[in-house]
C-alpha atoms as a PDB file:
ATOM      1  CA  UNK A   1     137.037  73.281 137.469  1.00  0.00           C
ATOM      2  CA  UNK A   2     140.729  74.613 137.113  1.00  0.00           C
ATOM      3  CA  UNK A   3     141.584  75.965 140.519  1.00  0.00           C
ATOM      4  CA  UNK A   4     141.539  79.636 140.599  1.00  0.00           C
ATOM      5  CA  UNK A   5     144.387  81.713 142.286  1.00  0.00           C
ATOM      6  CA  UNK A   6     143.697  83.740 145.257  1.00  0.00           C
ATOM      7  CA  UNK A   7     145.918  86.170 144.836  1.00  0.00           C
ATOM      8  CA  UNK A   8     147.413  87.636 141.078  1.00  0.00           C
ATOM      9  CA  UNK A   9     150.857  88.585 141.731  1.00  0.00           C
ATOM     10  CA  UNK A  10     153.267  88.863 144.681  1.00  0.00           C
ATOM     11  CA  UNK A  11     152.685  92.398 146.174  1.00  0.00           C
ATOM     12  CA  UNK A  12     149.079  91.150 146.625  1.00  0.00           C
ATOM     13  CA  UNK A  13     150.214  88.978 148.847  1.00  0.00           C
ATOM     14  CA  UNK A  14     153.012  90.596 150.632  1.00  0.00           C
ATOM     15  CA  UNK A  15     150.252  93.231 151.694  1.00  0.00           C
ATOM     16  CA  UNK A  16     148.057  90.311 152.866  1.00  0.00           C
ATOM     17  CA  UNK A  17     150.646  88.544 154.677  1.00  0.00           C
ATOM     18  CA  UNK A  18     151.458  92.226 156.394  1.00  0.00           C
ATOM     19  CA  UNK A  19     147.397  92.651 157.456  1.00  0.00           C
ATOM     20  CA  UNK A  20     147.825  89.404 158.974  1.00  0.00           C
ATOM     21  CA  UNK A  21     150.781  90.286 160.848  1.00  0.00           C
ATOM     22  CA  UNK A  22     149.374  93.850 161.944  1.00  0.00           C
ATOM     23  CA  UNK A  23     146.173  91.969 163.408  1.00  0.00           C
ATOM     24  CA  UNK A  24     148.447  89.030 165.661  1.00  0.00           C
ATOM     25  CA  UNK A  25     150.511  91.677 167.159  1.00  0.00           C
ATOM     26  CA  UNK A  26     147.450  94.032 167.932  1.00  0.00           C
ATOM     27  CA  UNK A  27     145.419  91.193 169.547  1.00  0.00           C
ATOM     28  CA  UNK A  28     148.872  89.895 171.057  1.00  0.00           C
ATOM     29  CA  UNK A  29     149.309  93.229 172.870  1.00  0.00           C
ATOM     30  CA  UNK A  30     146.117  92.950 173.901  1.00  0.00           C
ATOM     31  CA  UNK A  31     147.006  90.008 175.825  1.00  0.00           C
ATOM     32  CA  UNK A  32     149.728  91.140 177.840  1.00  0.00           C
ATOM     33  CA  UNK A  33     149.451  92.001 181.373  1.00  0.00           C
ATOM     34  CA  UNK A  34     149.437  96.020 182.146  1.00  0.00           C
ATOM     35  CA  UNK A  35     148.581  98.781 184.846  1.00  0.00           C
ATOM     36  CA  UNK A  36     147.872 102.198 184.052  1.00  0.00           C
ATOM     37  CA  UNK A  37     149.896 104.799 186.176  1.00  0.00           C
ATOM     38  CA  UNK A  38     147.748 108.017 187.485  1.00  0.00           C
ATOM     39  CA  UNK A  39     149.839 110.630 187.049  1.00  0.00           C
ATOM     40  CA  UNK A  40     148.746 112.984 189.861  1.00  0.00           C
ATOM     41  CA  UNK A  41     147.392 110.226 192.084  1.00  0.00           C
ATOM     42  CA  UNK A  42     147.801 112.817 194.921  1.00  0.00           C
ATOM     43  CA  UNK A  43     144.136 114.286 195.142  1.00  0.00           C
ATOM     44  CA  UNK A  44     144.094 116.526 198.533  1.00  0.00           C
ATOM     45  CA  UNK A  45     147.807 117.628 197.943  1.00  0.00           C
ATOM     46  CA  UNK A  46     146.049 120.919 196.681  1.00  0.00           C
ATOM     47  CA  UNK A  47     144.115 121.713 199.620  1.00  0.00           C
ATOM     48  CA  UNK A  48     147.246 120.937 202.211  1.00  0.00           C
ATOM     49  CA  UNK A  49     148.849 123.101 199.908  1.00  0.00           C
ATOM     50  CA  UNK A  50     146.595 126.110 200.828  1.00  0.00           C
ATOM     51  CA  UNK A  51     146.207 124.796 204.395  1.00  0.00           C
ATOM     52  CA  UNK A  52     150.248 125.019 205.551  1.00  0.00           C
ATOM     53  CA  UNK A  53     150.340 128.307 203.034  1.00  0.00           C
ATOM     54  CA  UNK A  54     147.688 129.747 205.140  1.00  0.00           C
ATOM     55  CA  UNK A  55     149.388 127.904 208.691  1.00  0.00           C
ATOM     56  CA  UNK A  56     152.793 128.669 208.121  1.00  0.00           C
ATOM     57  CA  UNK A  57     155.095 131.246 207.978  1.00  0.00           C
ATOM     58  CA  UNK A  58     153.740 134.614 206.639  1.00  0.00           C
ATOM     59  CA  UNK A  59     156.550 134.934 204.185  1.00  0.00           C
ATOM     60  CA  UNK A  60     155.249 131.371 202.358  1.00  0.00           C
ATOM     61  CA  UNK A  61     151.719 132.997 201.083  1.00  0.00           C
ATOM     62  CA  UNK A  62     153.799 136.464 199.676  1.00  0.00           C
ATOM     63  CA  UNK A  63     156.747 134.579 197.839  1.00  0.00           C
ATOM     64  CA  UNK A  64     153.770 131.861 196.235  1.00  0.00           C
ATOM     65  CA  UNK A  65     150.620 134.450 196.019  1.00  0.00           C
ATOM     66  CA  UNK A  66     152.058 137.571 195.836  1.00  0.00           C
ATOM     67  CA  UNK A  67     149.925 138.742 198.310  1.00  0.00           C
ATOM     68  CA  UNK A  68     149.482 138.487 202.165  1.00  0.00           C
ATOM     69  CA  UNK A  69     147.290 136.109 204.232  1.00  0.00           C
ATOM     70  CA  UNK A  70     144.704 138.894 204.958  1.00  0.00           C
ATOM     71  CA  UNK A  71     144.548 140.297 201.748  1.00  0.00           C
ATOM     72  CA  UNK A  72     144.384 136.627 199.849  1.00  0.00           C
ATOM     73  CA  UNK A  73     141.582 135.762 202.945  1.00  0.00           C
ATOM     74  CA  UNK A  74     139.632 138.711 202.057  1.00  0.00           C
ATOM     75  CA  UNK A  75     140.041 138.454 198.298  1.00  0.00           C
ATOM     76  CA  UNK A  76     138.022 134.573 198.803  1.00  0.00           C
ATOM     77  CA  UNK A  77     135.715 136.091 200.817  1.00  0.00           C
ATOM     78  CA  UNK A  78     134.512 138.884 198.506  1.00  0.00           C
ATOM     79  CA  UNK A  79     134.729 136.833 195.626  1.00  0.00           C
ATOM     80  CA  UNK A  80     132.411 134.163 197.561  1.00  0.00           C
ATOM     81  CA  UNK A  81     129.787 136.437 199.207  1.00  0.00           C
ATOM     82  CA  UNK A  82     129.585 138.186 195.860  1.00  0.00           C
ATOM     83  CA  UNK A  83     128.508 134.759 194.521  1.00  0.00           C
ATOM     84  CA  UNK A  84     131.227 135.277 191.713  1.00  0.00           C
ATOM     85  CA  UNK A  85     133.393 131.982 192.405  1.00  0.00           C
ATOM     86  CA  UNK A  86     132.278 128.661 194.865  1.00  0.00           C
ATOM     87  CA  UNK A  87     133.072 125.731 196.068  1.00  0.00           C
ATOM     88  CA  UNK A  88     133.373 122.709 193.366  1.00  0.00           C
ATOM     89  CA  UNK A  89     133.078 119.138 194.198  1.00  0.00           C
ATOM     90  CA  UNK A  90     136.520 118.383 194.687  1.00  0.00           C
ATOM     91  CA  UNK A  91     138.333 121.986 194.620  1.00  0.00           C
ATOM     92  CA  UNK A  92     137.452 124.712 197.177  1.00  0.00           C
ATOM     93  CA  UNK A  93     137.487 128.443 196.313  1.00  0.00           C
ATOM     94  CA  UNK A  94     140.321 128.896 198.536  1.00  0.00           C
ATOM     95  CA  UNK A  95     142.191 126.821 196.524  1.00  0.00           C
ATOM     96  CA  UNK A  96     140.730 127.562 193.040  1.00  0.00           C
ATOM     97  CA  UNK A  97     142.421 131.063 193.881  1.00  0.00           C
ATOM     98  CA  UNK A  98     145.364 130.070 194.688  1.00  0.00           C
ATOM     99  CA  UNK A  99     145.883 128.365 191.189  1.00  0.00           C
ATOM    100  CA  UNK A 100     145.071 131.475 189.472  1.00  0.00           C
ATOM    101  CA  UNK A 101     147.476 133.383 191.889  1.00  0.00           C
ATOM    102  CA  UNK A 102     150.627 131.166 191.340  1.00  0.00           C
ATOM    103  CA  UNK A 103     149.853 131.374 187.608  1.00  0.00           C
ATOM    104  CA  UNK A 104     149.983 134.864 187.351  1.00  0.00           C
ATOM    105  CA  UNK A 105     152.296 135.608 189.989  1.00  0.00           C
ATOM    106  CA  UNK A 106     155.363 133.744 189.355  1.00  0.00           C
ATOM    107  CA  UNK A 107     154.463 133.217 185.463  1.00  0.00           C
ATOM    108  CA  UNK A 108     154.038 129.453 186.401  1.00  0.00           C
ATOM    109  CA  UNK A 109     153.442 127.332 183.331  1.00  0.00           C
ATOM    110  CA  UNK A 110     150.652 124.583 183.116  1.00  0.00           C
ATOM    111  CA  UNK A 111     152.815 121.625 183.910  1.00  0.00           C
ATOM    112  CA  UNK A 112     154.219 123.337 186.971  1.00  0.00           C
ATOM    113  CA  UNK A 113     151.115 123.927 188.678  1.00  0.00           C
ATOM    114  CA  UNK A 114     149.677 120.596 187.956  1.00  0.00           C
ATOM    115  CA  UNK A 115     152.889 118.999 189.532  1.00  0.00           C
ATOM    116  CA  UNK A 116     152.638 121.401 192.575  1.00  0.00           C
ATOM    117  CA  UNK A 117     148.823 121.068 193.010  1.00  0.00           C
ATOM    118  CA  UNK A 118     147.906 117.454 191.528  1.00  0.00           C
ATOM    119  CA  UNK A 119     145.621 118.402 188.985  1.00  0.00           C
ATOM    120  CA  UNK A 120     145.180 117.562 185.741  1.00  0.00           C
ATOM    121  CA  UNK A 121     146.263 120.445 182.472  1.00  0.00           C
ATOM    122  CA  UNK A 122     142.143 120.915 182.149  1.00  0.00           C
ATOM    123  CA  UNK A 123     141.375 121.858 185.736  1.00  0.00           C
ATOM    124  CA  UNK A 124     144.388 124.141 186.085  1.00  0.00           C
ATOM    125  CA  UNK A 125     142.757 126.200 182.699  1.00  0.00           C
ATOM    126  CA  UNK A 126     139.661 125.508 183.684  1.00  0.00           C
ATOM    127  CA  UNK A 127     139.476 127.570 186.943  1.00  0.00           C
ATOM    128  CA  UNK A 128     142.535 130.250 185.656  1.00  0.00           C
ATOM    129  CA  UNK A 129     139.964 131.096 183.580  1.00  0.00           C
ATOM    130  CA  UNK A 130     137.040 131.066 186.333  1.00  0.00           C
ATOM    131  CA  UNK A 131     139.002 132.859 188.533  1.00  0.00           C
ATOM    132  CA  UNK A 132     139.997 135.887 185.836  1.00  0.00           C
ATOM    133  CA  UNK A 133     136.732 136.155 184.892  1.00  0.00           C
ATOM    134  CA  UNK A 134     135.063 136.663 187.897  1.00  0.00           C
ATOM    135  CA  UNK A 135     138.118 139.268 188.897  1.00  0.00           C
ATOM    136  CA  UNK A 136     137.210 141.042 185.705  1.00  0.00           C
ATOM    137  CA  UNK A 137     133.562 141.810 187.134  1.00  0.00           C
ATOM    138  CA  UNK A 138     134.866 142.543 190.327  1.00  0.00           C
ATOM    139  CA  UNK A 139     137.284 145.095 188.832  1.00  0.00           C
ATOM    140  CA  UNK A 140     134.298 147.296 188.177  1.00  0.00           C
ATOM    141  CA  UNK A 141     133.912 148.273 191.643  1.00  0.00           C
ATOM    142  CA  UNK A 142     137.763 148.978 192.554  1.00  0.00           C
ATOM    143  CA  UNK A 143     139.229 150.235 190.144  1.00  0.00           C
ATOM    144  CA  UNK A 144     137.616 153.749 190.057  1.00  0.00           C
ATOM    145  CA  UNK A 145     137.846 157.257 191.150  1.00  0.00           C
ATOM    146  CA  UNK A 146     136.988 157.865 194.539  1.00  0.00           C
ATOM    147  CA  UNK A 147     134.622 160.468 195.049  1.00  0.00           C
ATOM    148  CA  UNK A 148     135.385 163.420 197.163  1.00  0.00           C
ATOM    149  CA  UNK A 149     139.269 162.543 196.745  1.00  0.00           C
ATOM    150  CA  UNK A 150     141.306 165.219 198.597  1.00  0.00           C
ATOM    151  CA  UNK A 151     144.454 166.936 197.068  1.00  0.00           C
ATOM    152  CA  UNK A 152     147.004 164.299 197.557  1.00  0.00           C
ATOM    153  CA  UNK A 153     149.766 165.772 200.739  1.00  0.00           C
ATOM    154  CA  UNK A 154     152.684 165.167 197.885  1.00  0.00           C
ATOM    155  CA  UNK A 155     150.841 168.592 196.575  1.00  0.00           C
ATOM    156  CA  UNK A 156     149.727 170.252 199.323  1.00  0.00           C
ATOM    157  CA  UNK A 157     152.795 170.559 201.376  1.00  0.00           C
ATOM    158  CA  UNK A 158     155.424 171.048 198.680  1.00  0.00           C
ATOM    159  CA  UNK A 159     156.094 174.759 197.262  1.00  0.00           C
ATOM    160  CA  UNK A 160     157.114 173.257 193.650  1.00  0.00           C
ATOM    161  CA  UNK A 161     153.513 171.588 192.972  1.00  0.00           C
ATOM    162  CA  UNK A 162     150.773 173.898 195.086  1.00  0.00           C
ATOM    163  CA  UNK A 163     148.979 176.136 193.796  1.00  0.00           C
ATOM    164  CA  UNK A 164     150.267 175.159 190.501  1.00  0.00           C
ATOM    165  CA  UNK A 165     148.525 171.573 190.196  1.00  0.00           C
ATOM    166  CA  UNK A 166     145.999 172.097 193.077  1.00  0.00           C
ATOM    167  CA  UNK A 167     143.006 170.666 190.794  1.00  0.00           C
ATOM    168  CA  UNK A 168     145.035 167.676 189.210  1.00  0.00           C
ATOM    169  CA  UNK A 169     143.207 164.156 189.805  1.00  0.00           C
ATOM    170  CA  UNK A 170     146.330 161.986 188.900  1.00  0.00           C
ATOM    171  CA  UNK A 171     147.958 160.517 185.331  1.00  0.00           C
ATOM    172  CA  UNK A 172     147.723 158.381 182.347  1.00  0.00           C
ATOM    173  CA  UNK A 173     149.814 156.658 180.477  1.00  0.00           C
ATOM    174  CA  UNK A 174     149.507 153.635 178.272  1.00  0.00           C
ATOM    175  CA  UNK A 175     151.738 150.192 178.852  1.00  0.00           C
ATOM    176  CA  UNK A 176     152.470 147.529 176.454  1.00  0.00           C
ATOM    177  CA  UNK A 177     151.452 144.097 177.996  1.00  0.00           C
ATOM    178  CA  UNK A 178     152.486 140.488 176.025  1.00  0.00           C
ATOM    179  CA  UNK A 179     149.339 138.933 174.211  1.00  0.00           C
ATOM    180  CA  UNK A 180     148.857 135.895 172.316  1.00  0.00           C
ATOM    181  CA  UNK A 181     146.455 136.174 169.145  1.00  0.00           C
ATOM    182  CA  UNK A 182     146.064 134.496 166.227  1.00  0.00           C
ATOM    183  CA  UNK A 183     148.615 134.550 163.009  1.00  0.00           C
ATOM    184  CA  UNK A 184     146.373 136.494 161.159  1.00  0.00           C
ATOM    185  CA  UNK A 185     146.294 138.936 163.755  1.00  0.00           C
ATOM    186  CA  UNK A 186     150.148 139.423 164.391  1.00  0.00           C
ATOM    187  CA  UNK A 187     151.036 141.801 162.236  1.00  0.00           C
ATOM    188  CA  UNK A 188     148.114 144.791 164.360  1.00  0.00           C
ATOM    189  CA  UNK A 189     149.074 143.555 167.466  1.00  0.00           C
ATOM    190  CA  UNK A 190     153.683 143.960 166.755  1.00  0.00           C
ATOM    191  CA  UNK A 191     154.503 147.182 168.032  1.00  0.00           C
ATOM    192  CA  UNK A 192     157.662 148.984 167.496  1.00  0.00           C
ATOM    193  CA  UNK A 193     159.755 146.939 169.188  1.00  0.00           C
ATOM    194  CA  UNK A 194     158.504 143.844 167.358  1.00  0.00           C
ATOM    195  CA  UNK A 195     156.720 142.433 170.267  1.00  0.00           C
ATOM    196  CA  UNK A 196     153.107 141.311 169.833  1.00  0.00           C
ATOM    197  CA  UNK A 197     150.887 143.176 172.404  1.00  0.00           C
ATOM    198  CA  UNK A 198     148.250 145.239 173.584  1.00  0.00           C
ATOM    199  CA  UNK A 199     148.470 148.652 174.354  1.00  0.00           C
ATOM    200  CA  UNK A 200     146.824 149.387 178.004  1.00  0.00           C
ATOM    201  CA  UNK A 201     145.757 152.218 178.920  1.00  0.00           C
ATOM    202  CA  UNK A 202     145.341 153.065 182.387  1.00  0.00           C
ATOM    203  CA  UNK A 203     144.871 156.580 185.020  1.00  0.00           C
ATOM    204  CA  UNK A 204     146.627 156.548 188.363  1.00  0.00           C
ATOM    205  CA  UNK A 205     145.691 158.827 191.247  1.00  0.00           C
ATOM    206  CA  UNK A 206     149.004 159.847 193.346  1.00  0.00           C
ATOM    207  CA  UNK A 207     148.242 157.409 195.662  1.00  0.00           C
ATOM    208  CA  UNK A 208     149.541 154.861 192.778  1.00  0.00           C
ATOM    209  CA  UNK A 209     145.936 153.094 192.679  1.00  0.00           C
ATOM    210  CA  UNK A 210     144.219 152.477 189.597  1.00  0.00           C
ATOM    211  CA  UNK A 211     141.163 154.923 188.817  1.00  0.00           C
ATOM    212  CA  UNK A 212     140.348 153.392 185.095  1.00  0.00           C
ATOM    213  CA  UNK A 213     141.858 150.819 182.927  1.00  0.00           C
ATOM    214  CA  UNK A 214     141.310 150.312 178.858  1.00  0.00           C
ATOM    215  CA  UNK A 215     142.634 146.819 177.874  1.00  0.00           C
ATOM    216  CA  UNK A 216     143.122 145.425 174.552  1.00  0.00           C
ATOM    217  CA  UNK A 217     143.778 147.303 172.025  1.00  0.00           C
ATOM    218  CA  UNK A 218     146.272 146.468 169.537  1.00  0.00           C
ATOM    219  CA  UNK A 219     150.081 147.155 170.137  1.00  0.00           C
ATOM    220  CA  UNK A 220     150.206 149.266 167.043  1.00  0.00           C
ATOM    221  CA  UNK A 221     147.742 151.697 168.168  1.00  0.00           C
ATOM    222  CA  UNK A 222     148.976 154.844 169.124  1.00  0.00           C
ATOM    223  CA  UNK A 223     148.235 156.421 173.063  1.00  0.00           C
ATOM    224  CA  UNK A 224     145.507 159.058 171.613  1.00  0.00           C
ATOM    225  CA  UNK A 225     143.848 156.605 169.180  1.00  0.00           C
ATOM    226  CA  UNK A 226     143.117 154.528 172.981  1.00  0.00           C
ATOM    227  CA  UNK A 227     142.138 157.759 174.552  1.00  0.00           C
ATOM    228  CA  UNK A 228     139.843 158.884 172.234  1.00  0.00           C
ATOM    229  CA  UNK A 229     138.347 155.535 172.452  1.00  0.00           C
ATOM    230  CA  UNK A 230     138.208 155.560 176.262  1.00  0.00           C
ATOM    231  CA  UNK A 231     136.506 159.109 175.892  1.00  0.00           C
ATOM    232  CA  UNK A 232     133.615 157.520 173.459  1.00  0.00           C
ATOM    233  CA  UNK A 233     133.446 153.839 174.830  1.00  0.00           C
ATOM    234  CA  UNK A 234     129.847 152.772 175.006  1.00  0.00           C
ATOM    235  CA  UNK A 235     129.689 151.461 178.589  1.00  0.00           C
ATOM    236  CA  UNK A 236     133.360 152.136 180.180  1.00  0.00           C
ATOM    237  CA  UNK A 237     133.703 155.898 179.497  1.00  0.00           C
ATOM    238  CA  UNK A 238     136.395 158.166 180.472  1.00  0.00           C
ATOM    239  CA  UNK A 239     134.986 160.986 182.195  1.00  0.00           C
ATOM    240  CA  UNK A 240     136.842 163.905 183.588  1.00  0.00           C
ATOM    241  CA  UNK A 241     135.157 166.169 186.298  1.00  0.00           C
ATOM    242  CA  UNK A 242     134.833 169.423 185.560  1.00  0.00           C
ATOM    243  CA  UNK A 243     137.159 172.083 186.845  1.00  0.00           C
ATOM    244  CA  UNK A 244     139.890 169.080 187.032  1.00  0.00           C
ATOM    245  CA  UNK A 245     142.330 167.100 184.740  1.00  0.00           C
ATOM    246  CA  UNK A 246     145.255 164.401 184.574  1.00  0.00           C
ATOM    247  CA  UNK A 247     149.040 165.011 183.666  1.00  0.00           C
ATOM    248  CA  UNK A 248     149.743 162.926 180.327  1.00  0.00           C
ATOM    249  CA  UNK A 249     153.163 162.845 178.279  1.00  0.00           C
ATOM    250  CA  UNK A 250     154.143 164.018 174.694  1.00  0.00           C
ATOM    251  CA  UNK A 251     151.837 161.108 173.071  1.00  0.00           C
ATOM    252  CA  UNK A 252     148.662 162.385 174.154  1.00  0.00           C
ATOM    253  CA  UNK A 253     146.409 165.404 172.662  1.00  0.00           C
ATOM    254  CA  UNK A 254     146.341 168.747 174.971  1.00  0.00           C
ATOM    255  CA  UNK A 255     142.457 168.865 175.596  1.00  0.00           C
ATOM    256  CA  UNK A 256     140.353 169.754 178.422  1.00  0.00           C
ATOM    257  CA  UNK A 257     141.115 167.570 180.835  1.00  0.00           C
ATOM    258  CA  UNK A 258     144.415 166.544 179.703  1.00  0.00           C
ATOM    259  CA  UNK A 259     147.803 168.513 181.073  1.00  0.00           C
ATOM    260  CA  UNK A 260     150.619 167.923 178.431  1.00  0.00           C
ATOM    261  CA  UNK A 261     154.150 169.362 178.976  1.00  0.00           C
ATOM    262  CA  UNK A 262     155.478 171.920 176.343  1.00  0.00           C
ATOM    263  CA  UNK A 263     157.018 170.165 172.745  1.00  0.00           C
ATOM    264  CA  UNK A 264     160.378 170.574 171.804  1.00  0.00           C
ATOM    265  CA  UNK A 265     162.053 171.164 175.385  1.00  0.00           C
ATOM    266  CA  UNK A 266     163.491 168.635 177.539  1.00  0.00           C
ATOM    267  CA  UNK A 267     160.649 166.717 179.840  1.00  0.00           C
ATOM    268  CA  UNK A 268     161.987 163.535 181.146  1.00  0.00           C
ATOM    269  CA  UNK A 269     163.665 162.940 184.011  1.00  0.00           C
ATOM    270  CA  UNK A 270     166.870 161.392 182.726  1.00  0.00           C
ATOM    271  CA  UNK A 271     167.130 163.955 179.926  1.00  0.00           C
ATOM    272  CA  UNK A 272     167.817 166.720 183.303  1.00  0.00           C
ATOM    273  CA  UNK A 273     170.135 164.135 185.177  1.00  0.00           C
ATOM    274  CA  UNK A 274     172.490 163.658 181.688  1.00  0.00           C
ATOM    275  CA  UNK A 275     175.803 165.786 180.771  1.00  0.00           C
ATOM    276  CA  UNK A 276     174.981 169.379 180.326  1.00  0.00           C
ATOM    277  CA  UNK A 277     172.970 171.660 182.436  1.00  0.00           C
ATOM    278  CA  UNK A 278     171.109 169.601 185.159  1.00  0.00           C
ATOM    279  CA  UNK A 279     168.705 172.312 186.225  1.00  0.00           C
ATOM    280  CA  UNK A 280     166.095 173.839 183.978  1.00  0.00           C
ATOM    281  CA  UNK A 281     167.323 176.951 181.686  1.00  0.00           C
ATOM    282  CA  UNK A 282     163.915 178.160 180.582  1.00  0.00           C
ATOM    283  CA  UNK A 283     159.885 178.619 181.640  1.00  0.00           C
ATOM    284  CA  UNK A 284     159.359 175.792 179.489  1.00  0.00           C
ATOM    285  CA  UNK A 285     161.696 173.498 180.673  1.00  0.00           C
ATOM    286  CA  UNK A 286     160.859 174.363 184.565  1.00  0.00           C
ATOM    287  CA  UNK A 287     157.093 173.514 183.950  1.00  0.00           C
ATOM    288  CA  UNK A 288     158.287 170.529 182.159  1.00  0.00           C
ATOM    289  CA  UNK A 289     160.497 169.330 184.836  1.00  0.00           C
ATOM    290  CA  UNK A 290     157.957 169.225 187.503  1.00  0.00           C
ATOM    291  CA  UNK A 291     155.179 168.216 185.285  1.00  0.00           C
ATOM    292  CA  UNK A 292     157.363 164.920 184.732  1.00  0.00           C
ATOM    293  CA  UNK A 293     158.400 164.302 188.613  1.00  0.00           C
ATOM    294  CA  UNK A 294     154.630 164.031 189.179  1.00  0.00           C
ATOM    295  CA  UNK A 295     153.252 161.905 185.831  1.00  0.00           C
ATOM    296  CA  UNK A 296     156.183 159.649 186.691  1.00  0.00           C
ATOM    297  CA  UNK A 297     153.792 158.190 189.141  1.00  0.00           C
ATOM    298  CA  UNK A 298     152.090 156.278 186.461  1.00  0.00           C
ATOM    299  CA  UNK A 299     155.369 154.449 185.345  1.00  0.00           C
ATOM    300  CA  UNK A 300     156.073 153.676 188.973  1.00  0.00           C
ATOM    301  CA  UNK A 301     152.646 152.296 189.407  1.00  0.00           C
ATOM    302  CA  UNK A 302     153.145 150.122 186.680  1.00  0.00           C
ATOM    303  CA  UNK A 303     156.784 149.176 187.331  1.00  0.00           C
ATOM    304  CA  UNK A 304     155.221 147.685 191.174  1.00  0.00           C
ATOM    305  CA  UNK A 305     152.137 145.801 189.149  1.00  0.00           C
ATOM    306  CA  UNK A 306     154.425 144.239 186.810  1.00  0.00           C
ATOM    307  CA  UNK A 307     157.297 143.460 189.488  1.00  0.00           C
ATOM    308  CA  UNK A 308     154.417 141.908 191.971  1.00  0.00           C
ATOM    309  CA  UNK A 309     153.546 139.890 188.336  1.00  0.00           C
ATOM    310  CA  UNK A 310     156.053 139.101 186.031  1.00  0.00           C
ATOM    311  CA  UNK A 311     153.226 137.562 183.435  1.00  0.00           C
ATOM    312  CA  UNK A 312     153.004 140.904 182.549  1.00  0.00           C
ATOM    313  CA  UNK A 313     156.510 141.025 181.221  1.00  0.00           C
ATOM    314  CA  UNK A 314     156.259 137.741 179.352  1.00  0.00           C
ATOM    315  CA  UNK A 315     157.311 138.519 175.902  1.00  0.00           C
ATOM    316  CA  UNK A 316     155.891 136.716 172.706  1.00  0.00           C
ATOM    317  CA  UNK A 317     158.130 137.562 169.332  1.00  0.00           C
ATOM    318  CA  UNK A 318     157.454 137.248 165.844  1.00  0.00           C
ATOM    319  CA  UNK A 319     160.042 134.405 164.906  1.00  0.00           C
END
């Protein structure tokens, strides 16, 4: 029997003779000596972490946390009484907080906090997420009205607001805050500036703390189209008491409940401190002028959150 030729042509066997040489080198690699290098070997560098924050000076836990010793210390304690966060097996609370707070607080990326903390990219997600969730329930019972609040002394004691905004609670305004969505969901979320967000609503009592927050609607959305979804929201409603009401700006609807300033006469602040007459000329413009030295509390409100939290200022573009 003639002999019969393993392979037909030349690329046949320039293919084999490649297999062959794919499967020495793999087994050859195989055989060489290696270590594998942990790359956070460090496991209780997080918990010293917390433990000299917590020791040392009191400057340390505001620059990292963004928040003093005895607030951060109470903060844990809530959230672990509550049963909302606890211990894990190799991460305590304490410290499960702290991850969350230098996140948010100095807009730390992923790799950062792993290097500063020894942890891996999963944990650090793991318990940001843990940690926001569990804030988000405890939200419900802070950020409220206070019942029985008294008239605010900024009022009371100063002839240009009392008696005229005796029964007013506080302000609204809406904020834009950076969000990351989807590609298909870009184009609802761009507002005018071109930056994708979400429009936040939120009410602030003159004391500049939050009485009610509506997150996440789209940055397209107008101010009223939020409001009148805060006003009709299943199980977060907006509710004004009666006899009272907030000062909101030109974007809002003048309703019961709502105090808007007069259209088509000057209203903000830096439209009385630019060339031309300083003081108000008219009614209009005096109700408007005081009207926006007290809903101005909102902006400063928000101007402290997102100064104690630059996250909130972290812009995503369309590219």
């Amino acid at each position: 029997m003639d002999d019969i030729d393993m392979f037909y042509d030349d690329e046949e066997l320039e293919c084999y003779l490649i297999r062959i040489g794919f499967v020495f080198i793999f087994f050859w690699l195989r055989q060489l000596p290696h270590t594998r290098r942990i790359v956070h070997p460090f496991r209780d560098v997080g918990s010293s972490f917390v433990q000299l924050m917590l020791e040392g000076h009191p400057r340390n836990c505001m620059d990292l946390l963004r928040m003093d010793r005895h607030t951060y210390m109470t903060l844990c304690t809530t959230l672990r009484t509550r049963n909302l966060l606890e211990d894990a097996r190799e991460i305590s609370l304490e410290e499960q907080v702290a991850i969350f707070l230098l996140t948010i607080g100095r807009n730390g990326h992923n790799r950062a906090t792993q290097n500063t903390l020894q942890h891996s990219g999963q944990t650090i997600s793991k318990y940001v997420s843990l940690v926001l969730r569990a804030l988000c329930i405890l939200g419900r019972d802070f950020i409220r009205r206070r019942p029985n609040i008294e008239l605010p002394s900024s009022i009371r004691r100063s002839e240009r607001f009392f008696p005229y905004f005796q029964d007013c609670l506080g302000a609204i305004d809406g904020t834009h805050v950076p969000a990351w969505v989807t590609t298909s969901d870009q184009a609802r979320f761009c507002n005018r500036k071109g930056v994708i967000s979400q429009n936040v609503m939120a009410i602030v009592g003159f004391d500049t703390r939050f009485q009610y927050v509506l997150a996440g609607w789209e940055g397209s959305a107008t101010d009223s189209r939020v409001l009148y979804n805060a006003l009709d929201h299943p199980t977060d409603s907006f509710v004004v008491p009666e006899g009272k009401y907030y000062l909101a700006d030109g974007g809002y609807p003048n309703i019961v409940g709502l105090l808007t300033p007069y259209r088509g006469h000057r209203y903000h602040m830096s439209e009385f401190s630019a060339p031309g007459p300083r003081t108000p000329r008219t009614q209009e413009e005096l109700f408007n002028h005081r009207h926006s030295s007290l809903q101005n509390v909102v902006e400063r409100t928000f101007g402290m959150l997102k100064g104690r939290f630059p996250i909130l200022k972290c812009k995503f573009t369309i590219h």
